[in-house]
PDB file of N, CA and C in Angstrom:
ATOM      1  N   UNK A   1       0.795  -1.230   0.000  1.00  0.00           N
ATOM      2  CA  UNK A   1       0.000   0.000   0.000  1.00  0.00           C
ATOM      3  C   UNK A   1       0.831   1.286   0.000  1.00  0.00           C
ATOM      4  N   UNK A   2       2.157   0.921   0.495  1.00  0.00           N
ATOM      5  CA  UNK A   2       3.080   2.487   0.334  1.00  0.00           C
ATOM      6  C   UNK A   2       3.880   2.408  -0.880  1.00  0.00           C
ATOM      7  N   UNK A   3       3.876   1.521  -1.998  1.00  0.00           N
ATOM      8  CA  UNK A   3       4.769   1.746  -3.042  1.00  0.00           C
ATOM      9  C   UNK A   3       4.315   2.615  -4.070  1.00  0.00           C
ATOM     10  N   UNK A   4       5.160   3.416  -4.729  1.00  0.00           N
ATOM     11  CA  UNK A   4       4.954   4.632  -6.265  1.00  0.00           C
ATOM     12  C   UNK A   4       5.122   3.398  -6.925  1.00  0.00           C
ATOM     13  N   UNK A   5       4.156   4.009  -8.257  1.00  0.00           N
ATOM     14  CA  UNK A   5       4.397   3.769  -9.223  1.00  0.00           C
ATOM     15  C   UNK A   5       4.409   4.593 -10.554  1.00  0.00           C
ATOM     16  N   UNK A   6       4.912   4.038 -11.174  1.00  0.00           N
ATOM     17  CA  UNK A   6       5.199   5.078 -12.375  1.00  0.00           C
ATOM     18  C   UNK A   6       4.460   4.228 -14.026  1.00  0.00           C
ATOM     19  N   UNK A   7       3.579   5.303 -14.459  1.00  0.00           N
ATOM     20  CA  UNK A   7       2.836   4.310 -15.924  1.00  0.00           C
ATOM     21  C   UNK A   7       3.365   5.042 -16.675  1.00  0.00           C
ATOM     22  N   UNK A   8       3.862   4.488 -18.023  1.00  0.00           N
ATOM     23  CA  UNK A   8       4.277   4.842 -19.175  1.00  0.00           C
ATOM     24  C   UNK A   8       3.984   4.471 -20.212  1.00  0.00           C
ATOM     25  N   UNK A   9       3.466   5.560 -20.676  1.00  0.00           N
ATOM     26  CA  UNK A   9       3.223   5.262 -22.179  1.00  0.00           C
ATOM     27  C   UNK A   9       3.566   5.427 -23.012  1.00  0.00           C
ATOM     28  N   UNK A  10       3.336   4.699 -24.419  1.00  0.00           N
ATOM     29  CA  UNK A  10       4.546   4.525 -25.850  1.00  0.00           C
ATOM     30  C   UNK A  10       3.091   4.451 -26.772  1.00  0.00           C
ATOM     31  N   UNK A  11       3.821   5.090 -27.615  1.00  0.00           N
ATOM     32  CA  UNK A  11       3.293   5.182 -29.211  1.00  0.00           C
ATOM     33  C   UNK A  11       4.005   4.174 -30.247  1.00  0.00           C
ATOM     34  N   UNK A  12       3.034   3.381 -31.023  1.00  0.00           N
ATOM     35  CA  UNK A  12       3.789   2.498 -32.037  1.00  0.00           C
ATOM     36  C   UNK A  12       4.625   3.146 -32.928  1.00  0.00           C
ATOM     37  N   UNK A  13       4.810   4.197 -33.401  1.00  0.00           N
ATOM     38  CA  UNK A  13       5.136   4.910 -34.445  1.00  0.00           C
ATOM     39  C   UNK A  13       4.874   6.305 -34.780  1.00  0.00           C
ATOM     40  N   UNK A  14       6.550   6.989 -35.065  1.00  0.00           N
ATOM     41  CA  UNK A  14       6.458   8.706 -34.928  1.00  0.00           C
ATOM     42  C   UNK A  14       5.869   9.475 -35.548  1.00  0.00           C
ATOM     43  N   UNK A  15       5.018  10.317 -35.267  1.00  0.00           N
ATOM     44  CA  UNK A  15       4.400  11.544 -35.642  1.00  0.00           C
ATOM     45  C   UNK A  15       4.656  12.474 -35.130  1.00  0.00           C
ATOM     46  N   UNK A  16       3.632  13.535 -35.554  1.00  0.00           N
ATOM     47  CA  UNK A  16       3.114  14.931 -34.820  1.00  0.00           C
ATOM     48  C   UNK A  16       1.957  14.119 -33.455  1.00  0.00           C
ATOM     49  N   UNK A  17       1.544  13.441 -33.013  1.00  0.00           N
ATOM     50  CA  UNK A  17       0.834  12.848 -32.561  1.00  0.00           C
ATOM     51  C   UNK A  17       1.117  11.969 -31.475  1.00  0.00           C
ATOM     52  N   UNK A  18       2.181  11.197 -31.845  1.00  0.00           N
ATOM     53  CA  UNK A  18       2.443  10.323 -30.898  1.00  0.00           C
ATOM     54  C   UNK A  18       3.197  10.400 -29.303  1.00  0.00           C
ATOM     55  N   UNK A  19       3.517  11.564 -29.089  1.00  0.00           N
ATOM     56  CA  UNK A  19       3.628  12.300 -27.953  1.00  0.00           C
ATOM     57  C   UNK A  19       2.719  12.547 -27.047  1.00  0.00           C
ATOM     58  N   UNK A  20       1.447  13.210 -27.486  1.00  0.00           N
ATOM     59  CA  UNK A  20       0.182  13.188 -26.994  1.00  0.00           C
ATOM     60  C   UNK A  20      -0.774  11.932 -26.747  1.00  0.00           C
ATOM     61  N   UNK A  21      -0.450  11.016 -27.789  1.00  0.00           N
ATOM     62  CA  UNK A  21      -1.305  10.090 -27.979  1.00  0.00           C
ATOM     63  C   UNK A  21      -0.812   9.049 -26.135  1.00  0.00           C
ATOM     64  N   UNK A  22       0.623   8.607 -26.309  1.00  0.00           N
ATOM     65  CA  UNK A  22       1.231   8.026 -25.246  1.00  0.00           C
ATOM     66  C   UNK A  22       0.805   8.852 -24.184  1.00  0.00           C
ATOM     67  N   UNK A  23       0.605  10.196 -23.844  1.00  0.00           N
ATOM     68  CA  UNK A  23       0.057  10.667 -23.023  1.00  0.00           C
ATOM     69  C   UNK A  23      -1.301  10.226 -22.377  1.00  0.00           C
ATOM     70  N   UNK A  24      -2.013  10.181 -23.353  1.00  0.00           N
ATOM     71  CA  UNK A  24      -3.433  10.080 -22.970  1.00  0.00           C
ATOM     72  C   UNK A  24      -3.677   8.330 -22.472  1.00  0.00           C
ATOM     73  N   UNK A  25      -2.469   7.547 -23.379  1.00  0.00           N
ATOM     74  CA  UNK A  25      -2.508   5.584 -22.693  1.00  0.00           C
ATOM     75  C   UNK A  25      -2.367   6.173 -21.176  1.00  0.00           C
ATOM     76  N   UNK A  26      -1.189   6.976 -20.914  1.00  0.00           N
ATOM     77  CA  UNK A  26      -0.800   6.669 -19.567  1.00  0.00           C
ATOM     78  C   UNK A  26      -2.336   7.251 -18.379  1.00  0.00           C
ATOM     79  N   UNK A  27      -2.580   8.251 -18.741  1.00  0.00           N
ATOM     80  CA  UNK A  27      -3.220   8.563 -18.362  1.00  0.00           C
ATOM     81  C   UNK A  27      -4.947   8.001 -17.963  1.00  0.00           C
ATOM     82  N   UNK A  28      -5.345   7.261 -19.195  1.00  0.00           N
ATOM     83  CA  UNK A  28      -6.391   6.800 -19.118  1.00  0.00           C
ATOM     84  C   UNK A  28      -6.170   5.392 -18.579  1.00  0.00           C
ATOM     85  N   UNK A  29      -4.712   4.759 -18.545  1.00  0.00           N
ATOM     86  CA  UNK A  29      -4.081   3.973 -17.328  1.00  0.00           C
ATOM     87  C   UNK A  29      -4.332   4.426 -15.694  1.00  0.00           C
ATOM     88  N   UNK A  30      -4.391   4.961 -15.778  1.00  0.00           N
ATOM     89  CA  UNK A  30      -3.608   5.581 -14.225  1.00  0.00           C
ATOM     90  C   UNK A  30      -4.966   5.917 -13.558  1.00  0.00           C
ATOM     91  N   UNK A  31      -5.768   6.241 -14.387  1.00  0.00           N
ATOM     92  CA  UNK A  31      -7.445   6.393 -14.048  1.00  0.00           C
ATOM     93  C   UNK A  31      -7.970   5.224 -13.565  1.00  0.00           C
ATOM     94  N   UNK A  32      -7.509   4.475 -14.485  1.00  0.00           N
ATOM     95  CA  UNK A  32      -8.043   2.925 -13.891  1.00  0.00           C
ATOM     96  C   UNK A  32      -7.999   2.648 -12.906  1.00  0.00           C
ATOM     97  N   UNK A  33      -6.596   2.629 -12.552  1.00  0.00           N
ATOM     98  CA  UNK A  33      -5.807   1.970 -10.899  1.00  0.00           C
ATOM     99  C   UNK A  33      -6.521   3.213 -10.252  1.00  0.00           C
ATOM    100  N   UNK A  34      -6.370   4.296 -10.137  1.00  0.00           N
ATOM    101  CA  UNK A  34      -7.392   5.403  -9.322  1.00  0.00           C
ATOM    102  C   UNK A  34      -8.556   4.635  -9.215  1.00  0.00           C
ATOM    103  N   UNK A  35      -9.971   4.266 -10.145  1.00  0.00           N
ATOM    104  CA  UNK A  35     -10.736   3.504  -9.984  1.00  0.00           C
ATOM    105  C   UNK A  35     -11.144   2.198  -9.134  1.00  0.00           C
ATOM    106  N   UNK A  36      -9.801   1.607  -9.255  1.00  0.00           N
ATOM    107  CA  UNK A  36      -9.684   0.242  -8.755  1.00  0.00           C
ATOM    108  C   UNK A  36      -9.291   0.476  -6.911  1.00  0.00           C
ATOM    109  N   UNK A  37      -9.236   2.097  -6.436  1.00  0.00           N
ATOM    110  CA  UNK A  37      -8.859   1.762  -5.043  1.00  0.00           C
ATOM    111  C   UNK A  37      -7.109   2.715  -4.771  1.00  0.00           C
ATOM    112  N   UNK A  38      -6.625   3.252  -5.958  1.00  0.00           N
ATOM    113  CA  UNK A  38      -5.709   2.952  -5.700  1.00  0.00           C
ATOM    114  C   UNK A  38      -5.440   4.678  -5.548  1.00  0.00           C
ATOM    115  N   UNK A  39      -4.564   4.744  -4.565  1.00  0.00           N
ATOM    116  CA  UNK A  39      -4.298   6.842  -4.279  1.00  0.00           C
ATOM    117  C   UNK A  39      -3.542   7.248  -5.248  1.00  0.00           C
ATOM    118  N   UNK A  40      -4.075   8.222  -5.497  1.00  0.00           N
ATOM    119  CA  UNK A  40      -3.586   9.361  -7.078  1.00  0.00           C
ATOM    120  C   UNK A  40      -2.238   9.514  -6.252  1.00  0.00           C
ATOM    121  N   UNK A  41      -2.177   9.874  -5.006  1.00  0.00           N
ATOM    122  CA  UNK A  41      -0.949  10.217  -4.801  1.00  0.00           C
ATOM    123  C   UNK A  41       0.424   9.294  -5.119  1.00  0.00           C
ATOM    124  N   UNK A  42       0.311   8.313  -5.119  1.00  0.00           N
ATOM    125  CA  UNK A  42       1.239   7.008  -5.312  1.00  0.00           C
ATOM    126  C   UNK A  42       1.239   6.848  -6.933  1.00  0.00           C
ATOM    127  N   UNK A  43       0.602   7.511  -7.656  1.00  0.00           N
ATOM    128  CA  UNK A  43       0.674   7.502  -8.636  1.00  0.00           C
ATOM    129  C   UNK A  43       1.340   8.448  -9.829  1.00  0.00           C
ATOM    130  N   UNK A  44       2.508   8.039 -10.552  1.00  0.00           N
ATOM    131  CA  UNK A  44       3.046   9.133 -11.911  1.00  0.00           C
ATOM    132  C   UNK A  44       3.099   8.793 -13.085  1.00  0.00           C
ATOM    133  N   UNK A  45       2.677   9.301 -13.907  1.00  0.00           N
ATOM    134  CA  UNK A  45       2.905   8.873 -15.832  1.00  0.00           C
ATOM    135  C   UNK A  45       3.150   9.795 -16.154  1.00  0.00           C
ATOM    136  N   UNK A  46       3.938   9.823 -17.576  1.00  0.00           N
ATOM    137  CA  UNK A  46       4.962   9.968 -18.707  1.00  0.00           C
ATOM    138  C   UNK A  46       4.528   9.246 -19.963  1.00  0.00           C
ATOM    139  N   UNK A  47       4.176  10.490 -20.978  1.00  0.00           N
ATOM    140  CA  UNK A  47       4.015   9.467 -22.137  1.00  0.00           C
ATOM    141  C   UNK A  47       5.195  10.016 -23.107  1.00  0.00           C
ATOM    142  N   UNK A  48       5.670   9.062 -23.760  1.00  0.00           N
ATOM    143  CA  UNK A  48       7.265   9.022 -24.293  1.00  0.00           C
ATOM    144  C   UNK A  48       7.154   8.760 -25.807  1.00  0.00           C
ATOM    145  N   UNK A  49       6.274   8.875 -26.046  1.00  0.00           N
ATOM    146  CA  UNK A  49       5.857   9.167 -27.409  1.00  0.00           C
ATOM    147  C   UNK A  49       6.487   7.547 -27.887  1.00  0.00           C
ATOM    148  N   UNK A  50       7.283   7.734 -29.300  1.00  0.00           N
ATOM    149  CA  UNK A  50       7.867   6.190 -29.625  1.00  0.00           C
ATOM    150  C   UNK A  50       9.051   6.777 -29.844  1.00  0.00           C
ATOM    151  N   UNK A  51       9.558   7.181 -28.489  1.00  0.00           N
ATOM    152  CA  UNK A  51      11.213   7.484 -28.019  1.00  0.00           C
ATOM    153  C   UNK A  51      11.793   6.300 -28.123  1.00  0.00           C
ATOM    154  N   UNK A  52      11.193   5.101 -26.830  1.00  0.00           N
ATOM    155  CA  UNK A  52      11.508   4.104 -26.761  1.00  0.00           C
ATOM    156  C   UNK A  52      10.943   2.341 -27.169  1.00  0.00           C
ATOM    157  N   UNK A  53      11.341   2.118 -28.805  1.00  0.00           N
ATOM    158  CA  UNK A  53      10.294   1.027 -29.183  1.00  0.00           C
ATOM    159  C   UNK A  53      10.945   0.194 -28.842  1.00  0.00           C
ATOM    160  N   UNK A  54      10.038  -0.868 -28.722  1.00  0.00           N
ATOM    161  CA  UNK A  54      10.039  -2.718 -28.392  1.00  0.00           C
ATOM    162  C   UNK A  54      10.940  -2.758 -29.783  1.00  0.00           C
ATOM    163  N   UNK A  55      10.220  -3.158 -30.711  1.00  0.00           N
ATOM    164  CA  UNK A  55      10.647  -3.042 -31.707  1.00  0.00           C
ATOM    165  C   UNK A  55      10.396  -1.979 -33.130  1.00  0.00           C
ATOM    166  N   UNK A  56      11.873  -2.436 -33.641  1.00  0.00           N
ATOM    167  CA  UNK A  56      12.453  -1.111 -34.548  1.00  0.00           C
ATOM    168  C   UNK A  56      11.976  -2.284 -36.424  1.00  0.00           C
ATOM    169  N   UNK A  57      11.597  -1.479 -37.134  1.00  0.00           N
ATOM    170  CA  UNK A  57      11.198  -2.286 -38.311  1.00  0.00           C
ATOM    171  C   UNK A  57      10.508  -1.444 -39.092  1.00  0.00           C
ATOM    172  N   UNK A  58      10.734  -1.228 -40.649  1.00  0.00           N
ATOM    173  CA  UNK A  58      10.257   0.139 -41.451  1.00  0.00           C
ATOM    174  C   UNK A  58       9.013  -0.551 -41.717  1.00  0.00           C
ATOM    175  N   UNK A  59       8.181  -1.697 -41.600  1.00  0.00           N
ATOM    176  CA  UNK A  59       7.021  -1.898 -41.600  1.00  0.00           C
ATOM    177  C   UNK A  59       6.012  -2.240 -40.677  1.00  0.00           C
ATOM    178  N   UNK A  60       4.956  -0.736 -40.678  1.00  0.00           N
ATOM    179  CA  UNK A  60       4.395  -0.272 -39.400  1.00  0.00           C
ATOM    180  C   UNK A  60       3.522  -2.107 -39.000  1.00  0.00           C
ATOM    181  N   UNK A  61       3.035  -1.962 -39.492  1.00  0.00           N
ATOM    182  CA  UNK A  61       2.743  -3.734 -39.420  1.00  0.00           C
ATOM    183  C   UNK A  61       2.958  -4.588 -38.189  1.00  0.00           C
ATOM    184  N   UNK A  62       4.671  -4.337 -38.402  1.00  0.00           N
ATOM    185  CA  UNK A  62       5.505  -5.131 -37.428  1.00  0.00           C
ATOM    186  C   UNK A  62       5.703  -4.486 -35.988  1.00  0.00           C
ATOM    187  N   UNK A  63       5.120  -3.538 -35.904  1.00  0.00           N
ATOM    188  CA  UNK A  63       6.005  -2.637 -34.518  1.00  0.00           C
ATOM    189  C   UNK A  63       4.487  -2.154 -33.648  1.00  0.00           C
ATOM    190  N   UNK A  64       3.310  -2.923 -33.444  1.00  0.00           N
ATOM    191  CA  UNK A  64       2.588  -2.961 -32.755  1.00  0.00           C
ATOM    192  C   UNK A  64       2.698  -3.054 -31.296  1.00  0.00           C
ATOM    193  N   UNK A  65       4.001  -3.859 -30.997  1.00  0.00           N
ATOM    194  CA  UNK A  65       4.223  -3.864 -29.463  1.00  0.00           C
ATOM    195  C   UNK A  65       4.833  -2.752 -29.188  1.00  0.00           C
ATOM    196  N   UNK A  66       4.755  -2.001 -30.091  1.00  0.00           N
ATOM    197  CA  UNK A  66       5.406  -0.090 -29.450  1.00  0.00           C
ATOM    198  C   UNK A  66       4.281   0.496 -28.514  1.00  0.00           C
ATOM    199  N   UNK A  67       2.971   0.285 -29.201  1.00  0.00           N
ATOM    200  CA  UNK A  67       1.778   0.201 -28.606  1.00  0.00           C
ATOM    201  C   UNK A  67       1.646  -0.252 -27.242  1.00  0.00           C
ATOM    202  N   UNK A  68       2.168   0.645 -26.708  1.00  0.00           N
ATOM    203  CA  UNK A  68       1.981   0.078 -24.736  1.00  0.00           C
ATOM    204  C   UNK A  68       1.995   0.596 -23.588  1.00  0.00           C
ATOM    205  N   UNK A  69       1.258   0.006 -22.546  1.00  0.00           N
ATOM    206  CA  UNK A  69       1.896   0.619 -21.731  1.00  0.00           C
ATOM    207  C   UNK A  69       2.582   0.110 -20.362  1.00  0.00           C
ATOM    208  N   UNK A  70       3.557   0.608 -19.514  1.00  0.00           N
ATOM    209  CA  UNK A  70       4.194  -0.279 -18.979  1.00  0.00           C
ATOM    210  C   UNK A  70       4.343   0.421 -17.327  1.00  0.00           C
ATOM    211  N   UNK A  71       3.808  -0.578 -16.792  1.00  0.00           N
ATOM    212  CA  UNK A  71       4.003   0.233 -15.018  1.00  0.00           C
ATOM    213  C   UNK A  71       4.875  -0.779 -14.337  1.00  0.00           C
ATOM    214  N   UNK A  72       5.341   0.133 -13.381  1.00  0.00           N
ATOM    215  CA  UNK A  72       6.927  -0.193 -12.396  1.00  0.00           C
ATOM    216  C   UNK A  72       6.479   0.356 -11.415  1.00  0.00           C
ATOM    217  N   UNK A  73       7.143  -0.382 -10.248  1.00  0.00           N
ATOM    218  CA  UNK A  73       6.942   0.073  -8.826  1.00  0.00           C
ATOM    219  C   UNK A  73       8.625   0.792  -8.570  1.00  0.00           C
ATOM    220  N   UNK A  74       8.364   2.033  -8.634  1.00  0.00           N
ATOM    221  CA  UNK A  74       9.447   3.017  -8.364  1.00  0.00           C
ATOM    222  C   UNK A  74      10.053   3.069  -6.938  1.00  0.00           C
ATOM    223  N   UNK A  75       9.305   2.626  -6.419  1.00  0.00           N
ATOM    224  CA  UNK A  75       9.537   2.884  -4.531  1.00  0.00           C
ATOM    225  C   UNK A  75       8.597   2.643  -3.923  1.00  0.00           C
ATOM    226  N   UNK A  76       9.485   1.741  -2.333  1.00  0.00           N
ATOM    227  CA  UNK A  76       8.732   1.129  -1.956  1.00  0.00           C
ATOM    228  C   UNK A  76       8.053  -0.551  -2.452  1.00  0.00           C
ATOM    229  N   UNK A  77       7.207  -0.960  -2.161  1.00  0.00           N
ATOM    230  CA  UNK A  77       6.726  -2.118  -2.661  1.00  0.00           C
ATOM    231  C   UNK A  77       6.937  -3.630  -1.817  1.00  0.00           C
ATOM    232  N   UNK A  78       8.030  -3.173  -0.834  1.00  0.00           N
ATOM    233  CA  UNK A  78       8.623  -4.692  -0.639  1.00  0.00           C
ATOM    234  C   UNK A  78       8.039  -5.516   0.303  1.00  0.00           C
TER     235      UNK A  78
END
């Protein structure tokens, strides 16, 4: 009950868009766990646009797992 966490979100592929877009995963993430019980305060997101992909491949096709989002317990937790 005392651990941060941190949600992050990723965009499959770069635009004008995909900055915002990863924004709004993390966010409409983080709502959830708020929903589910959980204190806004213990809670941070970052959307990282497709800074950082799963995978790299010139056919958008292939790079769906860019599409994500990914939470970590920053502190605390043990």
């Amino acid at each position: 009950p005392d651990a941060r966490i941190s949600v992050e979100g990723h965009a499959w592929y770069s635009n004008h868009r995909s900055k915002s877009l990863s924004e709004q995963r993390a966010v409409s993430a983080v709502m959830h766990l708020i929903g589910t019980g959980i204190d806004a305060n213990r809670l941070e997101w970052v959307g990282h646009g497709a800074d950082q992909p799963l995978v790299i491949d010139t056919d958008r096709s292939n790079t769906e797992a860019n599409r994500r989002i990914e939470i970590k317990v920053i502190e605390g937790g043990e």
